[in-house]
Protein backbone atom coordinates (compact mmCIF):
# COMPACT_ATOMS: atom_id res chain seq x y z
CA UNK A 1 -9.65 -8.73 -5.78
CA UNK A 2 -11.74 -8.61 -2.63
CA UNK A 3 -10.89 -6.30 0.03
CA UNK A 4 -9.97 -8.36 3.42
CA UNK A 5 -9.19 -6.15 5.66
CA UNK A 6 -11.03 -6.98 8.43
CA UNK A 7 -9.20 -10.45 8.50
CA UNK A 8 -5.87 -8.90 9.25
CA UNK A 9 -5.64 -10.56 12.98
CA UNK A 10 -6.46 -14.17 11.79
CA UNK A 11 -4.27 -14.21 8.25
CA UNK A 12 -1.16 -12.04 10.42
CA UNK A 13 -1.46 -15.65 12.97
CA UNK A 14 -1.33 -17.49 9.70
CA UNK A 15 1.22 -15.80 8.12
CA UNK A 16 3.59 -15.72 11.81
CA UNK A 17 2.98 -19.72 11.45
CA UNK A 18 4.64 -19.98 7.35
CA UNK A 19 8.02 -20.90 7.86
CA UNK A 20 8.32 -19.93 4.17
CA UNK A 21 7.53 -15.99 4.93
CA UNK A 22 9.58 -15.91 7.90
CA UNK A 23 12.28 -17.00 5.65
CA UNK A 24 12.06 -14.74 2.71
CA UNK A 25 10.96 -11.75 4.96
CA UNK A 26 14.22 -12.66 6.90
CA UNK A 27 16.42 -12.86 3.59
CA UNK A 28 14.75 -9.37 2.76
CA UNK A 29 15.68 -7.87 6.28
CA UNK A 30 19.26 -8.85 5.68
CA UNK A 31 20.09 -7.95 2.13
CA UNK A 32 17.64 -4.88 1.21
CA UNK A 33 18.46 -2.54 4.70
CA UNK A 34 22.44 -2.74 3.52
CA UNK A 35 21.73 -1.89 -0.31
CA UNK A 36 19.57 0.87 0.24
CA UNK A 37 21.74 2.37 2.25
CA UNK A 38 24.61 1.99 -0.38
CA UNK A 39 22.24 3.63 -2.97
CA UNK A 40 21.81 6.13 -0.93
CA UNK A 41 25.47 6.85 0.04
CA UNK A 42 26.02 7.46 -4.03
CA UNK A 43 24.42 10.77 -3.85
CA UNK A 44 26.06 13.75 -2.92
CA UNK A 45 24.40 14.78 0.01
CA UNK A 46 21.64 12.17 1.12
CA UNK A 47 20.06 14.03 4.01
CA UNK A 48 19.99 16.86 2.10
CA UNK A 49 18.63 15.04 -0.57
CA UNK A 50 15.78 13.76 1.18
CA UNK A 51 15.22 16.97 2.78
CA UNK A 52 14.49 18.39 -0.66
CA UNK A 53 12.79 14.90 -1.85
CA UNK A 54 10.25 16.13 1.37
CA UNK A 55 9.88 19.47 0.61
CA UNK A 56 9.10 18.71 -2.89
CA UNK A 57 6.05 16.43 -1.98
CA UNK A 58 5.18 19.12 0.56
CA UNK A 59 4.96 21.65 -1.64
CA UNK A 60 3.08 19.23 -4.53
CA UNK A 61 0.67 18.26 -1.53
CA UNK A 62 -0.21 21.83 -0.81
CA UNK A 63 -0.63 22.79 -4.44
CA UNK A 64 -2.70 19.79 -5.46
CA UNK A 65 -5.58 21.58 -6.93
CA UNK A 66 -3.75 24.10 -9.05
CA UNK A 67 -1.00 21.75 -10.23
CA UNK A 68 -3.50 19.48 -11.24
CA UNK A 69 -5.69 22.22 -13.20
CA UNK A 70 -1.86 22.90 -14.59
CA UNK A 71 -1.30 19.26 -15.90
CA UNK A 72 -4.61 19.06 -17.58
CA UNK A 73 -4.00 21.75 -19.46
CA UNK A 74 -0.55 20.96 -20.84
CA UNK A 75 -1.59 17.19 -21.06
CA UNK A 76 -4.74 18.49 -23.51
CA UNK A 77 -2.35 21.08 -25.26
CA UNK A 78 -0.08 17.38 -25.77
CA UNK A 79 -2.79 16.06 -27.62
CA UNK A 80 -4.06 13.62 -24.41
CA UNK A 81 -7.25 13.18 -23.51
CA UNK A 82 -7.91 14.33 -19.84
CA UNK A 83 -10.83 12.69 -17.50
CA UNK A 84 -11.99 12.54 -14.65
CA UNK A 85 -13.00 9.99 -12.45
CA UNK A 86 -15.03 10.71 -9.04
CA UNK A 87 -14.72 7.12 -7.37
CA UNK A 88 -14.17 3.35 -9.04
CA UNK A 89 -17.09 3.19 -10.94
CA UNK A 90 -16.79 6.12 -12.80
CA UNK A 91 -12.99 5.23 -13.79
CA UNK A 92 -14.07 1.83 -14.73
CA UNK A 93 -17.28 2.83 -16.54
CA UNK A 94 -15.50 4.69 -18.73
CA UNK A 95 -12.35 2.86 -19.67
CA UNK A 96 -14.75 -0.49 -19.93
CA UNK A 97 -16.75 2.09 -22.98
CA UNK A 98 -13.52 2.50 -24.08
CA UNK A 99 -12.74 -0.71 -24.35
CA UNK A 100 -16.22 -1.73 -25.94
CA UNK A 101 -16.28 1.10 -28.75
CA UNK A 102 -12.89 -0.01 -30.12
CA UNK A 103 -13.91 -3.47 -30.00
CA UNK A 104 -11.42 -4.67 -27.46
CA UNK A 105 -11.29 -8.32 -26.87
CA UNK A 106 -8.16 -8.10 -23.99
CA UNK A 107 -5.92 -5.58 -22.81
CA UNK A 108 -2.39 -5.65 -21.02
CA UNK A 109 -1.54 -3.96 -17.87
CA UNK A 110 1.23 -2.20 -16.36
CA UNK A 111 2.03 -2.65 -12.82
CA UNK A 112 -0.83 -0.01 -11.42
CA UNK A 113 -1.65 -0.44 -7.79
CA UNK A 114 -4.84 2.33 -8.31
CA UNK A 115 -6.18 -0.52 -10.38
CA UNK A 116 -6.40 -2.72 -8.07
CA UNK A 117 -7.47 -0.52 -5.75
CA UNK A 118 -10.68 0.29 -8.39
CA UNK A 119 -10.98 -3.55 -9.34
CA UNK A 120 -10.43 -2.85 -12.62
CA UNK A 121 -9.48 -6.49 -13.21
CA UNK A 122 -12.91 -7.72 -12.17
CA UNK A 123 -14.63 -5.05 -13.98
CA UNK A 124 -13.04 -6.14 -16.99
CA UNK A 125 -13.65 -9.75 -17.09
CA UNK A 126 -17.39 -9.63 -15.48
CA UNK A 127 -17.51 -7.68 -19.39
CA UNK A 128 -16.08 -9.94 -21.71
CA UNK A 129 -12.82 -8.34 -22.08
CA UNK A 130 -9.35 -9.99 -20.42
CA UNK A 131 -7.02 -8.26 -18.53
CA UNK A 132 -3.44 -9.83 -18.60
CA UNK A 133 -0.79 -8.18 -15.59
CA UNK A 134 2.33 -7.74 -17.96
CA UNK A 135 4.95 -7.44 -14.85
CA UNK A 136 6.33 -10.99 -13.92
CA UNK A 137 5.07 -11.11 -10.26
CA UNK A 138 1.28 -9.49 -10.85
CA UNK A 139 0.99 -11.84 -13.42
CA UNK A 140 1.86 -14.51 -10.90
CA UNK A 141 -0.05 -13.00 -8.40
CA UNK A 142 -3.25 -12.79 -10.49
CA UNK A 143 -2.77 -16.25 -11.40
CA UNK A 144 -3.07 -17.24 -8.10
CA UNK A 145 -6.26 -14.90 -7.19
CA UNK A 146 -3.42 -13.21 -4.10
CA UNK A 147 -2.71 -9.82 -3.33
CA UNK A 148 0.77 -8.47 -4.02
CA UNK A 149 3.27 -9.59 -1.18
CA UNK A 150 5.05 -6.52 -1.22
CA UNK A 151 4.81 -3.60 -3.67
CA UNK A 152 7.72 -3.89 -5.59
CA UNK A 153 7.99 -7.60 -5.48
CA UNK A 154 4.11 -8.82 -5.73
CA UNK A 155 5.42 -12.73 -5.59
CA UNK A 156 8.88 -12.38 -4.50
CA UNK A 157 7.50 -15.02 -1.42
CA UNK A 158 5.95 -17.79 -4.42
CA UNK A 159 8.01 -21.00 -4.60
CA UNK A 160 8.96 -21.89 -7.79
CA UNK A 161 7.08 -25.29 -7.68
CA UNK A 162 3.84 -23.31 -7.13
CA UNK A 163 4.69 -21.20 -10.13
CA UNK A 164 5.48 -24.66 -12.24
CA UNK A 165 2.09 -25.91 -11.15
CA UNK A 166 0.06 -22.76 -12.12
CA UNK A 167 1.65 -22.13 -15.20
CA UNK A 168 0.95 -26.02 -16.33
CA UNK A 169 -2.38 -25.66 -15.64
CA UNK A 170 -2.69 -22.56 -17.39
CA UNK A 171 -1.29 -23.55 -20.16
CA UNK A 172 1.99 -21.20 -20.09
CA UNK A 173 3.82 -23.79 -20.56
CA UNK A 174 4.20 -27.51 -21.44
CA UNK A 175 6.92 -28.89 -20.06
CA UNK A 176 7.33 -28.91 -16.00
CA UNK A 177 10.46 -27.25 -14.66
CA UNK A 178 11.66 -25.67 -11.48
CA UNK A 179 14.25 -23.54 -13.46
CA UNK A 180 13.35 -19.60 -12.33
CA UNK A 181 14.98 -18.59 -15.43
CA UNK A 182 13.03 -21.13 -17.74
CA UNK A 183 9.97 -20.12 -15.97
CA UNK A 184 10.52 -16.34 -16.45
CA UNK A 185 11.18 -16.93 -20.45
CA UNK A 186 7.83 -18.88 -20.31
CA UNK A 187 5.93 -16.01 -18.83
CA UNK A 188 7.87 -13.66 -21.50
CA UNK A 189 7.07 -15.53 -24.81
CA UNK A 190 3.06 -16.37 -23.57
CA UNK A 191 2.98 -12.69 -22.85
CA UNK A 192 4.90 -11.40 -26.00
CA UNK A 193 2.12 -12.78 -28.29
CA UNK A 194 -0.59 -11.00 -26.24
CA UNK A 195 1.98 -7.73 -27.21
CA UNK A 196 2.05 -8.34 -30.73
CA UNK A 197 -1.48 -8.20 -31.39
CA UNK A 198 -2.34 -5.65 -28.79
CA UNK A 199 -5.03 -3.23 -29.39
CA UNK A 200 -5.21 -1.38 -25.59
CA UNK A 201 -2.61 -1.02 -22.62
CA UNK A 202 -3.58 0.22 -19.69
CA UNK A 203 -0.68 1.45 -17.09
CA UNK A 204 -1.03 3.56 -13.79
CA UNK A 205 1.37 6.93 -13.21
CA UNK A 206 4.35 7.21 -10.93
CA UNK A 207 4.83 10.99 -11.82
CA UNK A 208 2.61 13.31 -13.63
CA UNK A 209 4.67 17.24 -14.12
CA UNK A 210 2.45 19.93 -14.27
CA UNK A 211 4.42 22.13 -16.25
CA UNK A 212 4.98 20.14 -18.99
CA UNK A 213 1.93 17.50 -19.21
CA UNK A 214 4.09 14.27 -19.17
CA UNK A 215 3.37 11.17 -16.94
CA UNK A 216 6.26 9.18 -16.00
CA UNK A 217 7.02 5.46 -15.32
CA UNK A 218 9.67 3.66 -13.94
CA UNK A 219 10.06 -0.23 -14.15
CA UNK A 220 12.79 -3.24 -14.71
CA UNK A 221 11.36 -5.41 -17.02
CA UNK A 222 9.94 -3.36 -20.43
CA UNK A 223 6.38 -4.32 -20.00
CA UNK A 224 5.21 -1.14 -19.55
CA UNK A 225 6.95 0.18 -22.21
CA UNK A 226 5.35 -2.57 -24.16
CA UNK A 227 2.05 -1.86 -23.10
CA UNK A 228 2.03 2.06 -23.83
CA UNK A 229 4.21 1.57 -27.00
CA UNK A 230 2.43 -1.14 -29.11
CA UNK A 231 -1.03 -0.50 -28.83
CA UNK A 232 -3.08 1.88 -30.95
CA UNK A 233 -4.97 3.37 -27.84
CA UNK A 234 -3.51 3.77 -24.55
CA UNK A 235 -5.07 4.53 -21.37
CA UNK A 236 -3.29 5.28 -18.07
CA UNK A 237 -4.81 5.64 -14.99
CA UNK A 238 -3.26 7.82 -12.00
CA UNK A 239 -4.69 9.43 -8.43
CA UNK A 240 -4.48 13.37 -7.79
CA UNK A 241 -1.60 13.22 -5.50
CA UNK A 242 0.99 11.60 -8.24
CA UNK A 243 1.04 15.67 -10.01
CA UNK A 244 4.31 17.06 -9.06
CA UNK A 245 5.01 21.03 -10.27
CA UNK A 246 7.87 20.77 -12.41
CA UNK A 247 10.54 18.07 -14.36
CA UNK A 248 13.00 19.05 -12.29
CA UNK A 249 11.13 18.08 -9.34
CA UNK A 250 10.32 14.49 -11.05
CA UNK A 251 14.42 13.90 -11.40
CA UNK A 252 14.37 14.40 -7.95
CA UNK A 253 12.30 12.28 -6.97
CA UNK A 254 12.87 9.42 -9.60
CA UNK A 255 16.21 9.17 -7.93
CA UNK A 256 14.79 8.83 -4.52
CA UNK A 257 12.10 6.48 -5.65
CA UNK A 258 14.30 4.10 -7.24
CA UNK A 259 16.87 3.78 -4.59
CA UNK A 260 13.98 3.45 -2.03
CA UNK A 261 12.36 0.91 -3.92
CA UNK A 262 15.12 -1.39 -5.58
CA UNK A 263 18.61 0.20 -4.48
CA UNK A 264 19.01 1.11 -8.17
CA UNK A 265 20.20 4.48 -8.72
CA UNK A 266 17.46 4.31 -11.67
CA UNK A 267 15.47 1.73 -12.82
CA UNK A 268 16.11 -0.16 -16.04
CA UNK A 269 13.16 1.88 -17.83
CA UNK A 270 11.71 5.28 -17.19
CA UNK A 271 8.98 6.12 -19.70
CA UNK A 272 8.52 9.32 -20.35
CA UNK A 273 5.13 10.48 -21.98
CA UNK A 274 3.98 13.56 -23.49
CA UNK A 275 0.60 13.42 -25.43
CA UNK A 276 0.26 10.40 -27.96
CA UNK A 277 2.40 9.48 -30.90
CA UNK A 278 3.72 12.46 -33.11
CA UNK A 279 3.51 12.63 -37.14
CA UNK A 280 6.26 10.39 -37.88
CA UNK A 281 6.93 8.70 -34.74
CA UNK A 282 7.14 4.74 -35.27
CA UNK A 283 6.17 4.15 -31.99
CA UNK A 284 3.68 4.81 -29.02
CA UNK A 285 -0.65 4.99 -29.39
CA UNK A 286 -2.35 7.00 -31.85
CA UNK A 287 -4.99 8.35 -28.79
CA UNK A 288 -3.96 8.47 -25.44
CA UNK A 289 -6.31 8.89 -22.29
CA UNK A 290 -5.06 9.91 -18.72
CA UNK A 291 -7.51 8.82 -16.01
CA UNK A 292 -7.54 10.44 -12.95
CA UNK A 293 -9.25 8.75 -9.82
CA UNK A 294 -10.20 11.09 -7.04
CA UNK A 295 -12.47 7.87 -4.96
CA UNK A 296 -12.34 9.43 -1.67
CA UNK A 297 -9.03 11.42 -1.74
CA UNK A 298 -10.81 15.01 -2.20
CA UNK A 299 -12.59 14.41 0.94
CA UNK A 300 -9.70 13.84 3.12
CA UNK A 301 -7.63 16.14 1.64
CA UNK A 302 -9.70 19.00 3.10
CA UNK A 303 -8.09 17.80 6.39
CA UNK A 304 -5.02 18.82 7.13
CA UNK A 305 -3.76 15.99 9.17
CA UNK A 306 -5.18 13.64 6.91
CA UNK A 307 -3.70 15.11 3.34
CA UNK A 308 -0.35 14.21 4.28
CA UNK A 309 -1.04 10.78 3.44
CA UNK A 310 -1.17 12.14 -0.15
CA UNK A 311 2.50 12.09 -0.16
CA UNK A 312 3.38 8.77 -0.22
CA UNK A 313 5.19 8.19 -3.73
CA UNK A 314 4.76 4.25 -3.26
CA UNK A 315 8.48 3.20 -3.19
CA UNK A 316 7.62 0.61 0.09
CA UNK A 317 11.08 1.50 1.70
CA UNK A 318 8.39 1.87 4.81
CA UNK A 319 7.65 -2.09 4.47
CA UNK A 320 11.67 -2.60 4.85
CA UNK A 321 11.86 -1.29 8.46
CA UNK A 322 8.45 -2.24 9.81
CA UNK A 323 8.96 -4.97 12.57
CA UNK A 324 5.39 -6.25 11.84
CA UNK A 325 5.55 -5.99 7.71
CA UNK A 326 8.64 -7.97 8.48
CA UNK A 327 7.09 -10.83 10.18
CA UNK A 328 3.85 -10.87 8.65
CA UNK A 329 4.14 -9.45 5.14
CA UNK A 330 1.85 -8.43 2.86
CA UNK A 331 -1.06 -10.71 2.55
CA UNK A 332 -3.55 -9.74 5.97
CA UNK A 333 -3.63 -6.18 5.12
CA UNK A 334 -6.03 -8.06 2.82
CA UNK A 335 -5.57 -5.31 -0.03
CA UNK A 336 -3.31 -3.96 -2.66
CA UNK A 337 -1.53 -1.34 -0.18
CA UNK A 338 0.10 -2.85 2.77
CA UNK A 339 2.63 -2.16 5.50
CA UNK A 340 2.80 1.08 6.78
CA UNK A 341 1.77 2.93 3.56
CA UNK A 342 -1.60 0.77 3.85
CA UNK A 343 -1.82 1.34 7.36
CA UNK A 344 -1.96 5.04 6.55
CA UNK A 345 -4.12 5.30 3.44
CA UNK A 346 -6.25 2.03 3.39
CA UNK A 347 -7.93 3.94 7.12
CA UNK A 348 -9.14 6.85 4.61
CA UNK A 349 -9.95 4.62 1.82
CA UNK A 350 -12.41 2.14 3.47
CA UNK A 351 -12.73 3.84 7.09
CA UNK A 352 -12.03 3.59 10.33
CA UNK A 353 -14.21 0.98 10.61
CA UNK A 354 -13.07 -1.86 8.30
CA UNK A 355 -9.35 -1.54 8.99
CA UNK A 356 -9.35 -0.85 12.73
CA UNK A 357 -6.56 -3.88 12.94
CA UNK A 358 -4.21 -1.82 10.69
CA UNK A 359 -3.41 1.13 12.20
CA UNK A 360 -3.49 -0.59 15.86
CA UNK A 361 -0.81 -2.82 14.48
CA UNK A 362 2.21 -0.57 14.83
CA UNK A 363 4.80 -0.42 17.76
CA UNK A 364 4.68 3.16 16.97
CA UNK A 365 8.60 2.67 16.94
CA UNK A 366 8.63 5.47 14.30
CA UNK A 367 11.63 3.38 11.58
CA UNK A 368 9.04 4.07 8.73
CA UNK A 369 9.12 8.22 9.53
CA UNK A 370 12.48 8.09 9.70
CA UNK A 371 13.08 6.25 6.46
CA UNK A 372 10.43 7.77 3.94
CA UNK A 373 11.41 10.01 1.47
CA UNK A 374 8.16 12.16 1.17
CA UNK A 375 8.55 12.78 5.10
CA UNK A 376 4.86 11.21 5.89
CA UNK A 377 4.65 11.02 10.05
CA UNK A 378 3.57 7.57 10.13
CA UNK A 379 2.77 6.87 13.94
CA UNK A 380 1.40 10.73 14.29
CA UNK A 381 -1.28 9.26 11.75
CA UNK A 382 -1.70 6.46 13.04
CA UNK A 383 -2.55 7.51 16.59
CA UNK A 384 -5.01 10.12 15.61
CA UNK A 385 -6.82 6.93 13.56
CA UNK A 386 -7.09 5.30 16.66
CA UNK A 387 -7.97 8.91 19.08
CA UNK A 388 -11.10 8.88 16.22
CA UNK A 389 -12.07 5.70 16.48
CA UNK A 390 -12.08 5.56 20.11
CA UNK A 391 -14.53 8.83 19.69
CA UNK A 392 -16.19 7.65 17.37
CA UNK A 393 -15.92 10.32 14.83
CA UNK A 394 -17.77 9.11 11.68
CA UNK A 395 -16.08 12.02 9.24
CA UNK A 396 -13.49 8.73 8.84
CA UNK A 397 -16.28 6.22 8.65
CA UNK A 398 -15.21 5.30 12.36
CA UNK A 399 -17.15 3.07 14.68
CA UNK A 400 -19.64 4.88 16.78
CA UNK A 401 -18.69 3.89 20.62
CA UNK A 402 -21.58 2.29 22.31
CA UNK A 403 -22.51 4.31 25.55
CA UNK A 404 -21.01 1.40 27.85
CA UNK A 405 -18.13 1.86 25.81
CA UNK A 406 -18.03 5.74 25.87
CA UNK A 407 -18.31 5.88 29.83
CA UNK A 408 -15.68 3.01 30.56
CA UNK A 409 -13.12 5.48 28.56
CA UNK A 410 -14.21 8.54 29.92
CA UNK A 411 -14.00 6.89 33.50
CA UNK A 412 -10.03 5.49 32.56
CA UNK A 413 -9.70 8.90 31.90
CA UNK A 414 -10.96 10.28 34.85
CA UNK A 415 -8.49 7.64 36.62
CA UNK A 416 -5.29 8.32 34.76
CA UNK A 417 -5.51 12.43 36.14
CA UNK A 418 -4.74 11.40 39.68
CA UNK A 419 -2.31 9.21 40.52
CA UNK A 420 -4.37 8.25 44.35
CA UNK A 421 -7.30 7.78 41.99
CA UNK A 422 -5.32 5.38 39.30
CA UNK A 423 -3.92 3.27 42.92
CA UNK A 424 -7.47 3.28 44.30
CA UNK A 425 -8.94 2.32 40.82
CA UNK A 426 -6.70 -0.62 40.67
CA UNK A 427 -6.91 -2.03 43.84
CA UNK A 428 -10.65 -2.00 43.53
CA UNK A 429 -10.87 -4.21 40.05
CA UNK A 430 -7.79 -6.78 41.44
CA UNK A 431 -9.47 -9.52 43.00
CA UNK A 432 -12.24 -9.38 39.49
CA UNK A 433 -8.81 -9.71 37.69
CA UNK A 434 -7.56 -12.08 39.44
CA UNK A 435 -11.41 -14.58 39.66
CA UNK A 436 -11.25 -13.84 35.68
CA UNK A 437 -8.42 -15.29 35.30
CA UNK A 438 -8.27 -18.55 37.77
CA UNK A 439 -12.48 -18.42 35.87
CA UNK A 440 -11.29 -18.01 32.43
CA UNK A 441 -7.77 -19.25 31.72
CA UNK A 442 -6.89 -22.89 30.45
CA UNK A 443 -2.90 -22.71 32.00
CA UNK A 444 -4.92 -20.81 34.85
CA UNK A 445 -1.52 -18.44 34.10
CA UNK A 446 -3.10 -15.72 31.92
CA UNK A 447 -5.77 -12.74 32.41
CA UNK A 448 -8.36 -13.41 29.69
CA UNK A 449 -9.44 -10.23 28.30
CA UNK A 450 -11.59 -9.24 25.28
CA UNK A 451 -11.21 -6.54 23.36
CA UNK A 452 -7.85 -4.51 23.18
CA UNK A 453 -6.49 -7.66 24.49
CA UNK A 454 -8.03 -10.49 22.54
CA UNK A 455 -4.53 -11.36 20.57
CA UNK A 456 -2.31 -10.32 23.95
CA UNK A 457 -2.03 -12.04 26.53
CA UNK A 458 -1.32 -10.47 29.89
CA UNK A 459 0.13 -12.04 33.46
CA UNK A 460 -2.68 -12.35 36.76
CA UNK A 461 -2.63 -9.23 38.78
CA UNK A 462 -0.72 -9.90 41.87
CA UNK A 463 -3.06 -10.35 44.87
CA UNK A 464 -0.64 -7.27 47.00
CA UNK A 465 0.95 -4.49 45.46
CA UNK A 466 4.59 -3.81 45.67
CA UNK A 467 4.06 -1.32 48.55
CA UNK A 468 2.06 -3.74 50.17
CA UNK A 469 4.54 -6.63 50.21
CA UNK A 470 7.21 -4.06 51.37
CA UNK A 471 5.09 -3.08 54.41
CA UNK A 472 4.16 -6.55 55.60
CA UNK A 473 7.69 -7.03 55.33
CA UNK A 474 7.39 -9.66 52.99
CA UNK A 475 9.79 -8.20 50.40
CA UNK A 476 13.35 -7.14 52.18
């Protein structure tokens, strides 16, 4: 999947102009907010609840490095096979040589958004070997060559004629039909068969306890417990920040995951994996491998501010309460995190640089702090993104500030610490305001500006200030 973040600005216009999003964003606003809530209500004590759901991925966050050392060595003492992966290429170098020494002619996948942030997929395929997404709306989605919509429904926002089309053409089915239900059963049985013969699944990690070595997933639909049941090797694929310290902990925060992310008190499935298949055991792989991706997160991690990004458990309750998620959805953040959790991690993932749009596009309203369960400070983030990039600090793969640039801000600065200089400052630049815009503006109505302001649009200075008006007794 290619990474389009820097379109953000042109697909969000798009998007704003799809009646179809509006629609199902506005369905989503109206049904999920109440539900969630409900969910909520059934525990005992929610705020407590999420005070402890916090301090748990405090804690995990602070601990990383030891709780990971931890989980390797229960996970080996499990009988799985621990490695680790410094960026993308080395996790997909090795589970492609995986793939190759056993022979593999296609896999199955569990819903895994760390592989598509690798590009596992494309790895894959470029090598002979076919990937199939097992969970209804990836497989959709990768159908259609699209980014997930939103992280717990990839293609909730597909209309079903679209899915008729693409699964005719694909050869999922023979027989046209706008039936959801007939459609789903299509996707099941084409996808059962890849099952049955199965030689490799490959899933991500929700929850990986350090005390015990066992990785956790939770999903609706089996396919994951397909994919790490049936096969004879199994490989799963996880970042650092998904190791939590004990089991206890992971209850925890399964139930605040799953009524975050579908109002369920739990979700339909929750695998629960220690170490491969046992001497007797009918079911689950005969080798298991547990990947773990650092690409990037080590670096950021040794700053404070930044590491608390590592807490986000990915249940997209933040995407719920965004005003801009909610109008846009997920397609311009152009990758597979979006919404507010992709406004926080996709800045540390690519830089400051490529996803400048992102973390500029947030009211700063501060709905997604309040709501999130691992009690990540969304706008804090997000303003010391843009403090960096307005510095230029390069530690974040920022842009470096031409010197133009550099002394226009450092002058606005100089401005803003005197209130006679701000009044002076302004009455100077009016009347270039004011030519730019009569100069510049089609409706001759709006102040053209670049930059900062080339998606807003801003009313003509007036030619008199208040004061002004007031003294030439023009205002009474």
């Amino acid at each position: 999947m290619k990474i389009k973040t820097e379109q953000f600005t042109e697909a969000a216009k798009k998007e704003l102009a799809n009646t179809r999003t509006r629609a199902i964003l506005d369905a989503i606003a109206s049904m999920v907010g109440a539900r969630r809530e409900f969910a909520m209500e059934s525990l005992a004590d929610p705020s407590a609840a999420l005070a402890l759901g916090r301090a748990i991925r405090a804690e995990a966050i602070a601990r990383m490095p030891e709780l990971l050392e931890e989980f390797e060595k229960n996970a080996i003492a499990n009988g799985a096979n621990v490695v680790w992966a410094r960026n993308s290429a080395e996790a997909n170098e090795f589970i492609l040589k995986c793939a190759k020494e056993r022979n593999i002619k296609y896999v199955t996948k569990g819903k895994s958004m760390v592989t598509e942030e690798i590009g596992l997929n494309k790895t894959l395929a470029e090598n002979g070997i076919e990937a199939f997404e097992a969970d209804l709306g990836e497989f959709i989605a990768q159908l259609l060559d699209r980014p997930p919509f939103h992280i717990v429904g990839p293609a909730i926002n597909i209309p079903v004629e679209e899915i008729c089309d693409i699964f005719l053409r694909r050869g999922i089915m023979k027989e046209p039909t706008l039936d959801p239900v007939a459609l789903g059963a299509a996707a099941r049985l084409y996808l059962r068969d890849k099952f049955h013969h199965l030689e490799m699944g490959i899933t991500g990690v929700n929850m990986a306890v350090a005390n015990t070595g066992t990785i956790i997933n939770v999903e609706n639909e089996g396919n994951i417990r397909l994919t790490k049941s049936a096969p004879r090797t199994q490989v799963s694929v996880m970042t650092p920040e998904k190791v939590v310290p004990t089991m206890r902990d992971a209850i925890h925060l399964l139930r605040l995951l799953c009524r975050n992310a579908t109002a369920q008190k739990i979700s339909a499935y929750v695998s629960m994996d220690s170490g491969p298949s046992k001497a007797g055991e009918i079911d689950g792989p005969e080798e298991l491998f547990i990947v773990i991706v650092d690409n990037g997160r080590s670096d950021f991690y040794a700053d404070l501010h930044a590491r608390e990004a590592l807490r986000c458990i990915r249940c997209g309750a933040c995407m719920y309460e965004c005003p801009v998620y909610m109008k846009i959805g997920g397609y311009p953040y152009g990758w597979a995190y979006s919404g507010p959790m992709g406004q926080v991690l996709n800045p540390l993932l690519l830089g400051l640089a490529r996803t400048q749009d992102l973390y500029r596009a947030c009211t700063l309203c501060g709905q997604c702090k309040e709501i999130c369960p691992a009690g990540i400070d969304h706008p804090k983030m997000f303003l010391s993104y843009r403090a960096k990039d307005v510095v230029g600090d390069l530690s974040y793969q920022g842009v470096k500030r031409s010197w133009k640039e550099s002394r226009f801000f450092d002058l606005l600065t100089f401005g803003m610490m005197r209130s006679w200089r701000w009044n002076l400052g302004i009455k100077a630049i009016r009347p270039f305001l004011n030519k730019a815009s009569k100069n510049g503006s089609a409706d001759k109505t709006r102040t053209p500006l670049r930059g900062w302001s080339r998606s807003r649009d801003l009313p003509p200075v007036s030619e008199k200030t208040f004061r002004e008006r007031m003294k030439d007794g023009e205002v009474k």
